[in-house]
Protein backbone atom coordinates (compact mmCIF):
# COMPACT_ATOMS: atom_id res chain seq x y z
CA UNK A 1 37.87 -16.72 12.16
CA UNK A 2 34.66 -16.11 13.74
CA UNK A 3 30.82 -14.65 12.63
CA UNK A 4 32.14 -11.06 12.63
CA UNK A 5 35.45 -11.62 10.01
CA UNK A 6 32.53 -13.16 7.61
CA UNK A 7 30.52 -10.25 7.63
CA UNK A 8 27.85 -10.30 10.68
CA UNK A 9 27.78 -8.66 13.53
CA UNK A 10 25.74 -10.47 16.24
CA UNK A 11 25.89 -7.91 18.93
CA UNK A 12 24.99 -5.48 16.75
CA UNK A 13 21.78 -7.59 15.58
CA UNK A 14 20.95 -7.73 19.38
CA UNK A 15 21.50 -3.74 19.66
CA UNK A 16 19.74 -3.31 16.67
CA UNK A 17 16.82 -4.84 18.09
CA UNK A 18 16.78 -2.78 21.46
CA UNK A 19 16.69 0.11 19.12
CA UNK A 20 13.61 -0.20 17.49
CA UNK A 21 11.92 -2.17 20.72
CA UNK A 22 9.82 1.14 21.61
CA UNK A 23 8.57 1.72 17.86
CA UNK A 24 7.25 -2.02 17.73
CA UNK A 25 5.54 -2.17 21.12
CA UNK A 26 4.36 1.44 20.93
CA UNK A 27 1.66 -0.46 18.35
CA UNK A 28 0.93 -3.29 20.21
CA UNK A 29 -3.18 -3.94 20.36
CA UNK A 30 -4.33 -4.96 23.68
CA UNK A 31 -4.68 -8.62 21.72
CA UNK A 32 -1.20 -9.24 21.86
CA UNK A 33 0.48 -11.48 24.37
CA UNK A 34 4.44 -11.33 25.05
CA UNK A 35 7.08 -9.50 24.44
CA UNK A 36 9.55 -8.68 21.27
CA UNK A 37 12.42 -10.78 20.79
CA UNK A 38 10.54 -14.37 21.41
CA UNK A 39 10.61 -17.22 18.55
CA UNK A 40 7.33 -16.41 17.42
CA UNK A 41 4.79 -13.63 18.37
CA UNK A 42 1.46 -14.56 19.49
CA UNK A 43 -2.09 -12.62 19.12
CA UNK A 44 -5.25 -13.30 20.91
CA UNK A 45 -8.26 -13.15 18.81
CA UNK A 46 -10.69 -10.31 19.70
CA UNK A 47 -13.76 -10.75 21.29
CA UNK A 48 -17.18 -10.50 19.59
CA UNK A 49 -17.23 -12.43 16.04
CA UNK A 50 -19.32 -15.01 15.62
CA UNK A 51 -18.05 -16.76 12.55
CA UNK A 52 -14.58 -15.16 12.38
CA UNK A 53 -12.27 -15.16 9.75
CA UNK A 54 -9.09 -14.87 9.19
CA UNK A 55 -7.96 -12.72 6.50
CA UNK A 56 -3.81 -12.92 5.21
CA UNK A 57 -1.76 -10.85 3.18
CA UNK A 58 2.18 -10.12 1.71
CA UNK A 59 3.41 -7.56 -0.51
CA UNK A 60 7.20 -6.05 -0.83
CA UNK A 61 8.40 -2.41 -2.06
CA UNK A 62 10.09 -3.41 -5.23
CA UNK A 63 12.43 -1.46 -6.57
CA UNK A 64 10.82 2.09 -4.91
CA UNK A 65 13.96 0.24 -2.31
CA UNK A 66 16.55 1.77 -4.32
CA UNK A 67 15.42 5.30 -4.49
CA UNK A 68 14.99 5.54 -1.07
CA UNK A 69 18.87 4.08 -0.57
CA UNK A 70 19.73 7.16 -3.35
CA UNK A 71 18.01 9.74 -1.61
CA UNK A 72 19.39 8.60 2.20
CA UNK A 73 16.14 8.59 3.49
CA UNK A 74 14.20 5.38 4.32
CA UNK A 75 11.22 6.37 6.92
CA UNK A 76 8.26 6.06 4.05
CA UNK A 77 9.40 2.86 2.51
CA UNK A 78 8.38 1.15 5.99
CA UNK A 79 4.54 2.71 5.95
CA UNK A 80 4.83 1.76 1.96
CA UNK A 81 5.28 -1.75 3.50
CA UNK A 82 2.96 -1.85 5.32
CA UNK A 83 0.14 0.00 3.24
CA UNK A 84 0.39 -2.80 0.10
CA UNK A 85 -0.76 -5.35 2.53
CA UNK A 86 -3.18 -3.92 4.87
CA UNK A 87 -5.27 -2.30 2.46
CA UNK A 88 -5.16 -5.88 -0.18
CA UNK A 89 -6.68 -7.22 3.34
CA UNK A 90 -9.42 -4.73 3.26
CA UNK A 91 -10.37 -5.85 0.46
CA UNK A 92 -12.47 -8.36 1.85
CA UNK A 93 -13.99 -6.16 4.42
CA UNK A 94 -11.13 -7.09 6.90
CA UNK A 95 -9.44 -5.33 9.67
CA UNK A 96 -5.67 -5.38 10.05
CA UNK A 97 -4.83 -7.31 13.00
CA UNK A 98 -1.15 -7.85 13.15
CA UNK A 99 1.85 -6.84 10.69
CA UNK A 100 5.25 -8.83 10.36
CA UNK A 101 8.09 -7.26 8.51
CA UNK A 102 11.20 -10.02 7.18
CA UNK A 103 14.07 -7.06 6.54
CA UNK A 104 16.78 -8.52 4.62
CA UNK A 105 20.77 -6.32 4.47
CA UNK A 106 24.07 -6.60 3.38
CA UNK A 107 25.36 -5.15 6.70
CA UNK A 108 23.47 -4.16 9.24
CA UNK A 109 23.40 -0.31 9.99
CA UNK A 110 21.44 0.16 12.75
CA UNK A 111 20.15 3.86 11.98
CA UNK A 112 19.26 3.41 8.36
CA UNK A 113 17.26 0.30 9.37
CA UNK A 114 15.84 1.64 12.66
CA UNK A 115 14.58 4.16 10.36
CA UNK A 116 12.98 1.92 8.50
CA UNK A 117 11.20 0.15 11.62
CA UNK A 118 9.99 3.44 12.73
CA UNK A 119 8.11 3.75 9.12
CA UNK A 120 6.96 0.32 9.41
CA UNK A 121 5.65 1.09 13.10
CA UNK A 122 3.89 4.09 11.67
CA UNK A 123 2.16 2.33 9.08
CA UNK A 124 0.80 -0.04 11.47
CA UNK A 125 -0.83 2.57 13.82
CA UNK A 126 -1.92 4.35 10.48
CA UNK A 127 -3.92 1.17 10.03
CA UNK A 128 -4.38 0.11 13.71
CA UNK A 129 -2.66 -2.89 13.65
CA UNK A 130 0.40 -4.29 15.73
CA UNK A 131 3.52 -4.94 14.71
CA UNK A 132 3.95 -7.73 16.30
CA UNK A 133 7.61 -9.04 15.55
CA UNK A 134 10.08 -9.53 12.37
CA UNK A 135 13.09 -11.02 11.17
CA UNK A 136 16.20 -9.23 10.14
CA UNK A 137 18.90 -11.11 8.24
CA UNK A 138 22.43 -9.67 7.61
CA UNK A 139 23.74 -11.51 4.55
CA UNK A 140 26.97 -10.13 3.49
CA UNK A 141 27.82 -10.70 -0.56
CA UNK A 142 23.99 -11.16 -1.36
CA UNK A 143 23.63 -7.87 -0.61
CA UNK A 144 26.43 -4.21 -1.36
CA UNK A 145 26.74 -2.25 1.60
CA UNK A 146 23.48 0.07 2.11
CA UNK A 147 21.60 -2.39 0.21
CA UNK A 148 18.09 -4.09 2.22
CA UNK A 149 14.96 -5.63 0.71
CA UNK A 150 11.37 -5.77 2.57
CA UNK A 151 9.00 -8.20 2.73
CA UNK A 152 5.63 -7.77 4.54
CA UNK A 153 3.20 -10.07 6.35
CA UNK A 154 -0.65 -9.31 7.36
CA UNK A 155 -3.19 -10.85 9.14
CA UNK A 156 -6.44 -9.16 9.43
CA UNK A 157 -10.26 -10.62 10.73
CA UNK A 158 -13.40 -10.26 9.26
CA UNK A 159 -16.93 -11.32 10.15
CA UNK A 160 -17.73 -14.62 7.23
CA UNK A 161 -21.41 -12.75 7.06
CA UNK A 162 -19.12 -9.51 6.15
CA UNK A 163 -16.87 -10.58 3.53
CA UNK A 164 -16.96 -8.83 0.49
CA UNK A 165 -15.75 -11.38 -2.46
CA UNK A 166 -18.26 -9.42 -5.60
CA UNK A 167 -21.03 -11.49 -5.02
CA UNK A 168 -23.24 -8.66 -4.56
CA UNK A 169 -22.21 -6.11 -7.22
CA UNK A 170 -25.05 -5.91 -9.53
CA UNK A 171 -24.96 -4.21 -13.09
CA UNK A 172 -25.52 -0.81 -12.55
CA UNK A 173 -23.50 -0.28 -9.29
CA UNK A 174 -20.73 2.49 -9.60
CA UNK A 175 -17.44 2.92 -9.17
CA UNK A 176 -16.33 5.35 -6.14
CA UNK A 177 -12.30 6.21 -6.56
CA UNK A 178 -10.35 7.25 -3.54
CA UNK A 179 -7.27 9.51 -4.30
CA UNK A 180 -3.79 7.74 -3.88
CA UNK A 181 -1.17 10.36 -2.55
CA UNK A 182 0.89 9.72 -5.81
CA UNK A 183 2.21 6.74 -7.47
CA UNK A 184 2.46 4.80 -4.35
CA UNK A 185 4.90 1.30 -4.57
CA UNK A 186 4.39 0.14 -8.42
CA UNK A 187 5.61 0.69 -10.92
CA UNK A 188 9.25 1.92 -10.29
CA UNK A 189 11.05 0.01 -12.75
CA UNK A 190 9.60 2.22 -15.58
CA UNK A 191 9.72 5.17 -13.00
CA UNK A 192 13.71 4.56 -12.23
CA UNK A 193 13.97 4.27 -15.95
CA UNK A 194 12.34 8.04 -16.96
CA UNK A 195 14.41 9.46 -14.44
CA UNK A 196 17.43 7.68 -15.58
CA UNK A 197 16.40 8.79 -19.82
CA UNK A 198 15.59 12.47 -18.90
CA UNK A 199 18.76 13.14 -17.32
CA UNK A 200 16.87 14.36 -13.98
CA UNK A 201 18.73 14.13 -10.64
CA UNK A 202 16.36 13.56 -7.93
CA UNK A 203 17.07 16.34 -6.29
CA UNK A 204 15.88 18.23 -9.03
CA UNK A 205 12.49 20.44 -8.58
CA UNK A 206 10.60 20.39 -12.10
CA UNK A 207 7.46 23.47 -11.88
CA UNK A 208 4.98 20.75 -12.38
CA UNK A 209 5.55 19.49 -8.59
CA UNK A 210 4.89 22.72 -7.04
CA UNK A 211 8.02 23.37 -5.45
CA UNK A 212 9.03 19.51 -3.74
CA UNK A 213 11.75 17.64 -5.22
CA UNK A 214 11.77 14.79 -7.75
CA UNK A 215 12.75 12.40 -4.99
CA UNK A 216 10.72 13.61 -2.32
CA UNK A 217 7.48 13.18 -4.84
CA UNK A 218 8.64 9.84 -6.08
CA UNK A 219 9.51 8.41 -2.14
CA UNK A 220 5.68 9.67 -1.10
CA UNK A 221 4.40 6.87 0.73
CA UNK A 222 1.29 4.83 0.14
CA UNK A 223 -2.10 6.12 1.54
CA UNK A 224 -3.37 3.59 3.98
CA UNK A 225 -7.04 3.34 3.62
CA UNK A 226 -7.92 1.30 6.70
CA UNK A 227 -9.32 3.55 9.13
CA UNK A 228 -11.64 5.52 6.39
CA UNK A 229 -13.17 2.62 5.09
CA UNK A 230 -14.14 0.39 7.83
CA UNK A 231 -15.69 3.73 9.33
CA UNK A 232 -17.56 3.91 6.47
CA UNK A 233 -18.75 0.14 6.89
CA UNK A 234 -19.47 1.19 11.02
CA UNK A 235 -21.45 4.05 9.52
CA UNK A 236 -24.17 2.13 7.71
CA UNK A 237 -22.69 3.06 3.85
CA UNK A 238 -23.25 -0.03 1.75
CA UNK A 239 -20.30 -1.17 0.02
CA UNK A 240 -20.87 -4.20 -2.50
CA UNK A 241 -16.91 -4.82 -3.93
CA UNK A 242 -13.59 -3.24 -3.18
CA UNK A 243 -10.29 -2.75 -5.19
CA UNK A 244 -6.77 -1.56 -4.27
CA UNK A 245 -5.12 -0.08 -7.40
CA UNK A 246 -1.83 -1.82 -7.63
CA UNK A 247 0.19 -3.30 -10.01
CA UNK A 248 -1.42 -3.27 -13.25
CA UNK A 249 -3.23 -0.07 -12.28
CA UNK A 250 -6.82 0.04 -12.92
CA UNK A 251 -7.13 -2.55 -15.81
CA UNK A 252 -5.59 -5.47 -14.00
CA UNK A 253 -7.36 -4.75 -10.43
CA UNK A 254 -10.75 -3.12 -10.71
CA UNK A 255 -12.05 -6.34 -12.63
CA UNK A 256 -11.01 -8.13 -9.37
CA UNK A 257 -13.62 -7.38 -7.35
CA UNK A 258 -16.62 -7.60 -9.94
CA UNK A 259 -18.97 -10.62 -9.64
CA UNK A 260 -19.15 -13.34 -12.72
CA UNK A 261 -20.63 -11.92 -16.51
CA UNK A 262 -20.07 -7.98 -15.57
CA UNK A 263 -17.47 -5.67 -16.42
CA UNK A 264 -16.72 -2.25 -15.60
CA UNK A 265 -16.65 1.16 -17.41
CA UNK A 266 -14.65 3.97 -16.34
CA UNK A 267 -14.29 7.96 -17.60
CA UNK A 268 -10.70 8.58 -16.76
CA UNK A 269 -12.34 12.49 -17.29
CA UNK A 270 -13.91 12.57 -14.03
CA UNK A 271 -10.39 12.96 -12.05
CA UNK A 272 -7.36 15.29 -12.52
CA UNK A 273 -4.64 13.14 -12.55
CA UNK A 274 -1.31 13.92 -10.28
CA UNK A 275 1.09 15.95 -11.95
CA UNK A 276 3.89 13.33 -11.32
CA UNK A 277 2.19 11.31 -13.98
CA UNK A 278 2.45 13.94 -16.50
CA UNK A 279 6.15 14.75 -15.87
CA UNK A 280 6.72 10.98 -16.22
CA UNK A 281 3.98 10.86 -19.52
CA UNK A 282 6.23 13.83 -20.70
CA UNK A 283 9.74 12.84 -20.31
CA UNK A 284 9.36 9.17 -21.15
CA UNK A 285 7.30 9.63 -24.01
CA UNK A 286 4.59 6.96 -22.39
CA UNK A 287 1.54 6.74 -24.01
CA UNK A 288 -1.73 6.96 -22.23
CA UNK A 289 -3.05 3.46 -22.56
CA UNK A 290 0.51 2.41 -21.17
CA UNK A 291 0.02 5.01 -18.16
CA UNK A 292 -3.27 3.43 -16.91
CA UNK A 293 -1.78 -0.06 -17.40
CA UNK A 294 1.58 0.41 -14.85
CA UNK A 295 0.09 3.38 -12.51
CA UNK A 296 -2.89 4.45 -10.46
CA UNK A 297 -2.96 7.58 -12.01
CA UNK A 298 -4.55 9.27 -9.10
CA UNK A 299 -6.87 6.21 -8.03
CA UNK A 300 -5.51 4.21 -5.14
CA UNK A 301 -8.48 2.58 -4.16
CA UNK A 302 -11.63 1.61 -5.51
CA UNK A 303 -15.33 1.12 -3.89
CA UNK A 304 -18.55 -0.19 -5.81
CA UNK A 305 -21.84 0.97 -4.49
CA UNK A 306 -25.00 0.77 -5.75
CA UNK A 307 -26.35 3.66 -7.01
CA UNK A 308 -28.58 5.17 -3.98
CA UNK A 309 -24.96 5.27 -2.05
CA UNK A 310 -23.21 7.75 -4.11
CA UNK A 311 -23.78 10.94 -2.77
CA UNK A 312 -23.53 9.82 1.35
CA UNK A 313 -20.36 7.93 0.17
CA UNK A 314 -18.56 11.02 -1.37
CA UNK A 315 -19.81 13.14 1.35
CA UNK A 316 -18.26 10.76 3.92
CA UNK A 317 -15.21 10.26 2.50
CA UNK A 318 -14.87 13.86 2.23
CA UNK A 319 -15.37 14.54 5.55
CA UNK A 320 -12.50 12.09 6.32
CA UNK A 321 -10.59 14.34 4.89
CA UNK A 322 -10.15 12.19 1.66
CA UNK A 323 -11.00 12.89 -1.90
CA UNK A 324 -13.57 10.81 -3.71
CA UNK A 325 -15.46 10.61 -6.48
CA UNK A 326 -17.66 8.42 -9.12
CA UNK A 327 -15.46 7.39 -11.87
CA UNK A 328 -18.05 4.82 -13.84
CA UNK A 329 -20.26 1.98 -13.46
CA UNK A 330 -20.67 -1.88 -13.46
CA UNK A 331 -21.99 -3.47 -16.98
CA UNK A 332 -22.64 -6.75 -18.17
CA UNK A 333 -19.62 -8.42 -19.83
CA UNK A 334 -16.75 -10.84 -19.32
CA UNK A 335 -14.64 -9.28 -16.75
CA UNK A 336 -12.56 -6.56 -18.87
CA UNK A 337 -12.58 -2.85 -18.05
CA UNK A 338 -13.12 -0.68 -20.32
CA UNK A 339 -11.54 3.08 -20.56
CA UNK A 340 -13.23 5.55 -21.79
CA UNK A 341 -12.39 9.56 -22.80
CA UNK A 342 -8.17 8.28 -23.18
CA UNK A 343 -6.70 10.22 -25.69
């Protein structure tokens, strides 16, 4: 017997890793030091902070994994990846530094998963941060052939003067929502479920989505919000709390960013919401309050401003190509959010 009869294929491992070697350096900061394939990667810290500090994030894909191994196509899932980490980091005013991806298979086929590299290497120069190395673990019988799981790292730097943590959102600041390209990487459980109920293949095209497929919709990556808003910060625009519309959708993490006593009201009739969420409202039968409480509904990502900041906000974001608008303000309370105009 030897490693290959039990299921992994060392050679390949070390082929697999010249394979994606151009993706990962192509996003290499000047910061980093080395080369891939070392025991550890190593980052320089960049010039010009004062009181510097060091911001960390990890997220997965969840179960979004298994459409993408239905479908045959797995170069979103990576920028997915690498999207639910950097922008948690930029929460707290951060910058993505570096990005490190653990990519776990049953057997290791070197195109599916160089695929999914490339997506992770394009999520990192979406965001401007280097992928700066990984693991990838072939475990035959933990996982059926085809099968991987993804696990993301992030490390990001922030100025201590700069972090925003909510302690200066003041009653009466408002709520800026940035459009998420769909329903991003939560939420898939129920959405596998729908699918499964209606009796939908994914290769259907239902009239609501304009001509794209089911599965092309649902395997839309995550927007990466990055780049817009630390611009925004460069620019002068005043930004008092941030929130990235995750899990839980906007009940469970707009609250996260307000500042102790306040809560926040929202008119979920000040935004059209994606058609994707009606065709799942429709064919699961999911009511509206359930809706806002799994998805983002249209919101991927949340800024509070104070009110003198609403109009040069929009207008920036705009011209970034990305749609925003006020969706409610920040009111005394105990940390709850309330929804207003659901039916």
């Amino acid at each position: 017997m030897d490693y290959k009869q039990a299921g992994v294929d060392v050679e390949a491992g070390r082929a697999f890793v010249r394979k994606i070697r151009d993706a990962v350096e192509s996003t290499h900061r000047p910061e980093v030091l080395g080369k891939l394939g070392g025991f550890s990667g190593l980052f320089q810290l960049p010039s010009g902070y004062h009181e510097p500090v060091l911001v960390s994030g990890t997220d997965g894909v969840g179960t979004k994994l298994m459409l993408a191994q239905q479908c045959d196509r797995h170069d979103t899932v990576g920028i997915d990846l690498v999207a639910m980490c950097v922008n948690d980091v930029l929460t707290s005013g951060a910058e993505p530094l570096f990005f490190l991806d653990y990519l776990a298979t049953g057997k290791l086929n070197a195109d599916q998963l160089a695929q999914v590299v490339t997506g992770i290497a394009e999520g990192c120069r979406l965001s401007g941060c280097s992928l700066l190395g990984g693991e990838t673990a072939e475990m035959p019988g933990f996982y059926q052939p085809g099968e991987y799981d993804l696990a993301g790292f992030c490390v990001g730097i922030v100025e201590k003067s700069q972090i925003i943590d909510g302690t200066r959102v003041q009653v009466g600041d408002v709520a800026i929502a940035l459009a998420s390209q769909g329903i991003h990487s939560n939420g898939y459980s129920l959405v596998r479920k729908i699918v499964e109920m209606s009796g939908s293949e994914l290769s259907d095209c239902p009239p609501q989505l304009g001509g794209r497929s089911l599965g092309e919709t649902l395997l839309t990556p995550t927007q990466i919000y990055v780049k817009p808003v630390l611009a925004a910060r460069q620019a002068g625009l005043e930004i008092h709390g941030m929130a990235h519309i995750t899990g839980g959708g906007l009940p469970e993490n707009l609250p996260r960013c307000l500042g102790m006593d306040q809560s926040i009201q929202i008119d979920v009739r000040c935004w059209t919401t994606p058609p994707i969420f009606t065709w799942l409202a429709e064919q699961g039968n999911v009511s509206p309050l359930e809706m806002f409480n799994t998805f983002n509904m249209g919101v991927g990502f949340v800024l509070i401003v104070p009110p003198d900041q609403i109009d040069p906000t929009i207008a920036f974001f705009e011209s970034q190509n990305l749609a925003a608008g006020a969706i409610g303000e920040v009111i005394a309370g105990s940390g709850e959010l309330i929804l207003n105009g659901l039916t």
